[in-house]
N, C-alpha and C. Protein backbone atom coordinates (compact mmCIF):
# COMPACT_ATOMS: atom_id res chain seq x y z
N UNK A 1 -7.77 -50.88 71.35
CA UNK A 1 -8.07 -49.69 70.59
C UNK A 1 -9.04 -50.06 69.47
N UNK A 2 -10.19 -49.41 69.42
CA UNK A 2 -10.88 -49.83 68.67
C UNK A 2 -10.69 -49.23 66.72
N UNK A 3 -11.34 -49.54 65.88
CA UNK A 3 -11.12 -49.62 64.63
C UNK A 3 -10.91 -47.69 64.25
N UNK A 4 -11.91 -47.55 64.73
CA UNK A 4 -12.15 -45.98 64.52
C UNK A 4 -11.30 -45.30 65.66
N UNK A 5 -10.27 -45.29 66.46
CA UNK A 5 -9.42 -44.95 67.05
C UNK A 5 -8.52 -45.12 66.66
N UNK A 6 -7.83 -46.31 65.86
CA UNK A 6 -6.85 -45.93 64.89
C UNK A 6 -6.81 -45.07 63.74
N UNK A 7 -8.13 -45.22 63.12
CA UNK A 7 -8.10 -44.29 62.24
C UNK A 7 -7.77 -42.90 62.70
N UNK A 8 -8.45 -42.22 63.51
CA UNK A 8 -8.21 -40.87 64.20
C UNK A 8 -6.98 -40.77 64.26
N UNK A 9 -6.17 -41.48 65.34
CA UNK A 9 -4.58 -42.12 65.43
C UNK A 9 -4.09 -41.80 64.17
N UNK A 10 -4.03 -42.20 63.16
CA UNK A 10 -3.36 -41.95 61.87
C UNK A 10 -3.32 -40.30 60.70
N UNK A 11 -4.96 -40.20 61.05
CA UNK A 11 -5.44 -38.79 60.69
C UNK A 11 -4.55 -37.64 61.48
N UNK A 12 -4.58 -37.90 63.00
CA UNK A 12 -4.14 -36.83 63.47
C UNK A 12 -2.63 -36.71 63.14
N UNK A 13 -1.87 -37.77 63.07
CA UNK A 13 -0.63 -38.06 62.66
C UNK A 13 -0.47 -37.05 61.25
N UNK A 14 -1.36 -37.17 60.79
CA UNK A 14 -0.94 -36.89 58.74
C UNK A 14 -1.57 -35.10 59.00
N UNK A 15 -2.43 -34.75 60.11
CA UNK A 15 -2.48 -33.79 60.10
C UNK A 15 -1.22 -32.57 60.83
N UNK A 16 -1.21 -33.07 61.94
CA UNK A 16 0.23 -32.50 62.74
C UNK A 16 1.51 -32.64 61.41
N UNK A 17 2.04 -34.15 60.81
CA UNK A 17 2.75 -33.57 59.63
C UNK A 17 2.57 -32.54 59.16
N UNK A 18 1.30 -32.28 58.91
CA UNK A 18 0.78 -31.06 57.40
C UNK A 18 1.06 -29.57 58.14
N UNK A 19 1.19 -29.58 59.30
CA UNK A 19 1.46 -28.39 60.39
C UNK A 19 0.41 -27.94 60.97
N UNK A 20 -0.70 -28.93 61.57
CA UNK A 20 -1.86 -28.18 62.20
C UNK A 20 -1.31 -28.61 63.48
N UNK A 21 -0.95 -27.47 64.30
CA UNK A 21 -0.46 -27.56 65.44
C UNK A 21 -0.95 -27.98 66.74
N UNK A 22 -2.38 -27.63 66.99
CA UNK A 22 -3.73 -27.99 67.91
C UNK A 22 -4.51 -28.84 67.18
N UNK A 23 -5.03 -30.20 67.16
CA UNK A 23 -5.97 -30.99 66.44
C UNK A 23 -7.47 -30.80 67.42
N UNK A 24 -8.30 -30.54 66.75
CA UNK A 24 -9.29 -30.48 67.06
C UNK A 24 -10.28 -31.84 67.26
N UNK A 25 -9.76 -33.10 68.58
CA UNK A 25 -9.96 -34.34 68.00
C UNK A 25 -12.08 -34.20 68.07
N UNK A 26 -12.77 -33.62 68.93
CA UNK A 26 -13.93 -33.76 68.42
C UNK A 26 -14.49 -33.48 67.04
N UNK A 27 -13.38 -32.58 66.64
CA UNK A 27 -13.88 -32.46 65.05
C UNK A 27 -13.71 -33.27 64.21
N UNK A 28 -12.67 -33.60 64.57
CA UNK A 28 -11.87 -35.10 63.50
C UNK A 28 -12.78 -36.34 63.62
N UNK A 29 -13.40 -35.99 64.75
CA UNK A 29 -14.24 -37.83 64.93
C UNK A 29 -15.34 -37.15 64.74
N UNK A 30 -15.83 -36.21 64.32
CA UNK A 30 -17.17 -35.81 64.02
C UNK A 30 -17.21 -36.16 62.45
N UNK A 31 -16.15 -35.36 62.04
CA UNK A 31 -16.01 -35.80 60.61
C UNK A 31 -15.75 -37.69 60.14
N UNK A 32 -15.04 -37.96 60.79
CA UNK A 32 -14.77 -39.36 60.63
C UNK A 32 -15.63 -40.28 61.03
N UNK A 33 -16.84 -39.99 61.19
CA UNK A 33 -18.07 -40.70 61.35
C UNK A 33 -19.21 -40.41 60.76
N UNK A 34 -19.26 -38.97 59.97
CA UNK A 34 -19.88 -38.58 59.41
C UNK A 34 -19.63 -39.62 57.55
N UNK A 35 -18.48 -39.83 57.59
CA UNK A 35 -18.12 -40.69 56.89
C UNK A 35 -18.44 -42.11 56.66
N UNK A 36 -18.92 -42.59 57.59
CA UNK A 36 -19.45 -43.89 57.79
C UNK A 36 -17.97 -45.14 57.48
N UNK A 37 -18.62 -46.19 57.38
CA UNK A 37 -18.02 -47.68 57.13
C UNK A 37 -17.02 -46.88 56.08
N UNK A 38 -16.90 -45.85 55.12
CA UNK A 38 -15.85 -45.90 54.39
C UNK A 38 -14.74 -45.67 54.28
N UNK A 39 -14.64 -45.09 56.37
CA UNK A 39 -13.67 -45.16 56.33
C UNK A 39 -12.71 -46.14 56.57
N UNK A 40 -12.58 -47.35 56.76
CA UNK A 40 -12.47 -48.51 56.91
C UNK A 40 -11.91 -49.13 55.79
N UNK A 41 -12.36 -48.68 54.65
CA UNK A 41 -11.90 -49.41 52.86
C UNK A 41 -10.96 -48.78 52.78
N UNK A 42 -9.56 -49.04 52.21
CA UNK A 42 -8.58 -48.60 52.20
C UNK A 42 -8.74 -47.63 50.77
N UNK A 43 -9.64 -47.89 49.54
CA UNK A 43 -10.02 -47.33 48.87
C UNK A 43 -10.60 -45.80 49.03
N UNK A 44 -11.52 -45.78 49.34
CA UNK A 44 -12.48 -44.78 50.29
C UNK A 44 -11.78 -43.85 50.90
N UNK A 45 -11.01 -44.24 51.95
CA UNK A 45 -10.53 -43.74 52.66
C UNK A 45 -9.23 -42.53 52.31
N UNK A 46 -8.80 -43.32 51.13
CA UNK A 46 -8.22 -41.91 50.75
C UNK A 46 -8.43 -40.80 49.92
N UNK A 47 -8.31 -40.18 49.55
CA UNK A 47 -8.81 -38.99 48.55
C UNK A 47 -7.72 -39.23 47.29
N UNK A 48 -8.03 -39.39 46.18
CA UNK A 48 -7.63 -39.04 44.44
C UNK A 48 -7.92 -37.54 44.51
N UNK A 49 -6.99 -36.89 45.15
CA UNK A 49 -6.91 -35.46 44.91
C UNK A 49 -6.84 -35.01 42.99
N UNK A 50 -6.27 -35.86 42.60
CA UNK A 50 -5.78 -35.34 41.28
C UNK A 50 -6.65 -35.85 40.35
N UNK A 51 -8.06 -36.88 40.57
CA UNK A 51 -9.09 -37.39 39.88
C UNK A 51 -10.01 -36.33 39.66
N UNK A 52 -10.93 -35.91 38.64
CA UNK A 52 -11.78 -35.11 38.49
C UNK A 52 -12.72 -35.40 38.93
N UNK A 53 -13.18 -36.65 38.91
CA UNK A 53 -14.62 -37.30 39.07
C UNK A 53 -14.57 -37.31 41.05
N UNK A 54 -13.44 -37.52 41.39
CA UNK A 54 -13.30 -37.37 42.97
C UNK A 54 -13.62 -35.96 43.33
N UNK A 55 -12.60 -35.28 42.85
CA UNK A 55 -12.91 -33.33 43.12
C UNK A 55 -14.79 -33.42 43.20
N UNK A 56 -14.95 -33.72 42.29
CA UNK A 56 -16.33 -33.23 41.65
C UNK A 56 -17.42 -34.03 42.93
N UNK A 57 -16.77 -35.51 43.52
CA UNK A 57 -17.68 -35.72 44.69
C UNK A 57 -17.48 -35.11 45.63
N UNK A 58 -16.25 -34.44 45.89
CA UNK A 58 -16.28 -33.73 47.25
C UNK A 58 -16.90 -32.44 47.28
N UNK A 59 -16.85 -31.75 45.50
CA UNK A 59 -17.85 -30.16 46.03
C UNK A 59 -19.14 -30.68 46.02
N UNK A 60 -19.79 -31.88 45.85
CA UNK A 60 -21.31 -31.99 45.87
C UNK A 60 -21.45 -32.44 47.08
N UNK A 61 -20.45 -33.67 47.39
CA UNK A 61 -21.06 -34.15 48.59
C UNK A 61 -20.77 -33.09 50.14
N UNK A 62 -19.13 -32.59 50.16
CA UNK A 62 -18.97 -32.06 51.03
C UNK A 62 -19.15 -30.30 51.11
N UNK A 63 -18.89 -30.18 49.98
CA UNK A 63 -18.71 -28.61 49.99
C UNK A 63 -20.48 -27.97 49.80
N UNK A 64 -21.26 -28.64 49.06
CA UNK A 64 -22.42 -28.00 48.96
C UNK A 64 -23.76 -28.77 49.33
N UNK A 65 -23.51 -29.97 49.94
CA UNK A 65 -24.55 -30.57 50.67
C UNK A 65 -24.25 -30.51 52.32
N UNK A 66 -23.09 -30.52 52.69
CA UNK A 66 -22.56 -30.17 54.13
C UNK A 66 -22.48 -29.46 54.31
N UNK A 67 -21.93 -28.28 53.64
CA UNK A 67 -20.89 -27.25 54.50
C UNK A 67 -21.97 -25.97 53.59
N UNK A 68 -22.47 -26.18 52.74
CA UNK A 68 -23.37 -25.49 52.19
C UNK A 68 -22.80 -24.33 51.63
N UNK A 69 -21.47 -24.76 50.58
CA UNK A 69 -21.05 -23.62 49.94
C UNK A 69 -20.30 -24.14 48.31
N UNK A 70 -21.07 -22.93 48.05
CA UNK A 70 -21.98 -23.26 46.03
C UNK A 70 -20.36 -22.83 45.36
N UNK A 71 -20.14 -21.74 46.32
CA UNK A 71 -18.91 -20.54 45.29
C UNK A 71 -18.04 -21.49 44.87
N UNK A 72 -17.87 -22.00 43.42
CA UNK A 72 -16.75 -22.89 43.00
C UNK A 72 -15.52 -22.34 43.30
N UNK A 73 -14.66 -21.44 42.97
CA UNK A 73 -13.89 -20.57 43.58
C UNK A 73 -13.60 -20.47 44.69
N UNK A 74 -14.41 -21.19 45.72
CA UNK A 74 -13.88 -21.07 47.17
C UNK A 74 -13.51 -22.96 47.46
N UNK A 75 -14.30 -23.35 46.75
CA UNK A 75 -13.96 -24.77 46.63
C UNK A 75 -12.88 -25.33 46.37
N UNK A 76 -12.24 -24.65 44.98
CA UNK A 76 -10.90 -24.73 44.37
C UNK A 76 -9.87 -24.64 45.17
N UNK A 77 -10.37 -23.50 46.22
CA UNK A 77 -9.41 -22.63 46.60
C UNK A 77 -9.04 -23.78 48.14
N UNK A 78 -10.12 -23.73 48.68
CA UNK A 78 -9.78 -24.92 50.09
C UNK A 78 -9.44 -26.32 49.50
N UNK A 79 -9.85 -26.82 48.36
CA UNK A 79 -8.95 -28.03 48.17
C UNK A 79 -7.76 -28.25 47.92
N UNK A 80 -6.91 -26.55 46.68
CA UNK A 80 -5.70 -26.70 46.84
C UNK A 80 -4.70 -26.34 47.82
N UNK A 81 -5.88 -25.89 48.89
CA UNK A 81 -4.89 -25.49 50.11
C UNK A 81 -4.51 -26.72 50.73
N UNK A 82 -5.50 -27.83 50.99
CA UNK A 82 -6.00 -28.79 51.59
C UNK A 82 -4.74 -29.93 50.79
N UNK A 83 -4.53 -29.32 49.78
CA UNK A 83 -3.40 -30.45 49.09
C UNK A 83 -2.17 -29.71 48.97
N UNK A 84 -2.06 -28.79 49.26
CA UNK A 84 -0.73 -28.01 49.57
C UNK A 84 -0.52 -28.54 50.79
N UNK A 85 -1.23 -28.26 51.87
CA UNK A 85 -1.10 -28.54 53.37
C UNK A 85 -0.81 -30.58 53.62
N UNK A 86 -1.17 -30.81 53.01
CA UNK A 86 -0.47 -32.91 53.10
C UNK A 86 0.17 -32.68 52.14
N UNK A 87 0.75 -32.22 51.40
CA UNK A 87 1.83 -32.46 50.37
C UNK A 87 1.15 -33.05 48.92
N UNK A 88 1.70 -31.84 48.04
CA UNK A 88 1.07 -32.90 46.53
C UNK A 88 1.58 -33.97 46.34
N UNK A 89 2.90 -34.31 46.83
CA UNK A 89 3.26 -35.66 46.43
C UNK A 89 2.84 -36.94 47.11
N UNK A 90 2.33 -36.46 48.17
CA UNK A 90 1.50 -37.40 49.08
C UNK A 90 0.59 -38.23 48.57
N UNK A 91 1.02 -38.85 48.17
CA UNK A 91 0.12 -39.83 47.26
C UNK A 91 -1.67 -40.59 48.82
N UNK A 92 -0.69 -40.90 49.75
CA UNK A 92 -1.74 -41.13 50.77
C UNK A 92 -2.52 -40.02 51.58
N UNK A 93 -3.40 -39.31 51.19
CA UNK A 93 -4.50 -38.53 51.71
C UNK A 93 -5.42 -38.69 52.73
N UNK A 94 -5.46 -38.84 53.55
CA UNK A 94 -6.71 -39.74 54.27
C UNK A 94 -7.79 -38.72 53.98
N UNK A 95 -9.14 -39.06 54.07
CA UNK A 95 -10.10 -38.25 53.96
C UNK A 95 -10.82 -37.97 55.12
N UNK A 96 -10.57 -38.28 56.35
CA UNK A 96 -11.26 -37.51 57.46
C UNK A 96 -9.93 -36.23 57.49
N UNK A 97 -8.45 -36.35 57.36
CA UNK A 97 -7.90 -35.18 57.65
C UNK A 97 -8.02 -34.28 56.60
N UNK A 98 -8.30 -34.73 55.57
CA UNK A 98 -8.32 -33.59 54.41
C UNK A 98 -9.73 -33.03 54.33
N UNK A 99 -10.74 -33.66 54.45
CA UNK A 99 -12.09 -33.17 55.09
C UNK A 99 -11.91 -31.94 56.10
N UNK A 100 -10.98 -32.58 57.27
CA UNK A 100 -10.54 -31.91 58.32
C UNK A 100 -9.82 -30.28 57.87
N UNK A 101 -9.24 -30.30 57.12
CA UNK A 101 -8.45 -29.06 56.42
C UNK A 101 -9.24 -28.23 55.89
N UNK A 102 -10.33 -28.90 55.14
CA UNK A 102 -10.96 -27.64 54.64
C UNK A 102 -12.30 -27.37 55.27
N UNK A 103 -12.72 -28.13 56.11
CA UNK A 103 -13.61 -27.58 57.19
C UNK A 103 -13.11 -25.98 57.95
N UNK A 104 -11.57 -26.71 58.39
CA UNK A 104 -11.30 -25.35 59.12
C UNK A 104 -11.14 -24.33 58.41
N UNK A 105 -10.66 -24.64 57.02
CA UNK A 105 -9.98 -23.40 56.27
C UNK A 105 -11.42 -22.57 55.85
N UNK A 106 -12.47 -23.19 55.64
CA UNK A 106 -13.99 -22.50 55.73
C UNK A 106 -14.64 -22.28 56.67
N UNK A 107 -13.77 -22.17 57.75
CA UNK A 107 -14.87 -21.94 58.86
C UNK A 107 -15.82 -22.57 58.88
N UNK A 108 -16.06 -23.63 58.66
CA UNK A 108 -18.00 -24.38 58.88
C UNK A 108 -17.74 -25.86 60.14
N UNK A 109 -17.12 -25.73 60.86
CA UNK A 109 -16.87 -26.47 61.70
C UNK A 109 -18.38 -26.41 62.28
N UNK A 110 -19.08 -25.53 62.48
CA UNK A 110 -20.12 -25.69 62.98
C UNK A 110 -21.68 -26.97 62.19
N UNK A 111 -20.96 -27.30 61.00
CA UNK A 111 -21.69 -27.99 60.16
C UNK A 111 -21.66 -29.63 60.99
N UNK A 112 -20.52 -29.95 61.62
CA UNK A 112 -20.26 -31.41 62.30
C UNK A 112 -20.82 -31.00 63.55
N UNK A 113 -21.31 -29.95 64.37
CA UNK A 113 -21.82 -29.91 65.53
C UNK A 113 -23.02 -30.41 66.11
């Protein structure tokens, strides 16, 4: 099994926890490569949901250079879903499934196509 097949392996795991019932695995490895080598750093790889300076890379990098959406308010809104849905106490986040969460919850799945 290669490196990036476990990862998926683990993502889809933390996503089915969170209650996504159907995993969408081309999406998950679309996203999880869109990610590059970081996902691999055990650092990287997870999300500091509760860091500001983290929030603040994911609406630039993901929310308004990817997915191409400015509305802060909708940002807020899919990340605290996105951390409702893995648990706030979840200290371990992975970031291709939480990527994964608010892709779908915005509809822009078509952005990894």
């Amino acid at each position: 099994m290669s490196k990036l097949d476990e990862v998926l392996e683990k993502c889809t795991a933390q996503l089915e926890k969170s209650g996504v019932k159907t995993v969408d695995a081309t999406l998950l490895k679309a996203i999880a490569k869109s990610l590059g080598p970081s996902i691999y750093n055990k650092d990287s790889f997870l999300v500091a949901a509760k860091d500001k300076d983290e929030v603040a890379r994911i609406k630039k990098n993901l929310f308004e250079k990817k997915l191409g959406i400015t509305d802060e308010a909708k940002q807020d809104k899919a990340i605290a879903d996105a951390i409702e849905a893995i648990g706030s106490r979840t200290s371990n986040k992975m970031r291709p499934a939480f990527y994964y969460l608010i892709v779908k919850a915005t509809r822009k799945s078509g952005a990894y196509a």
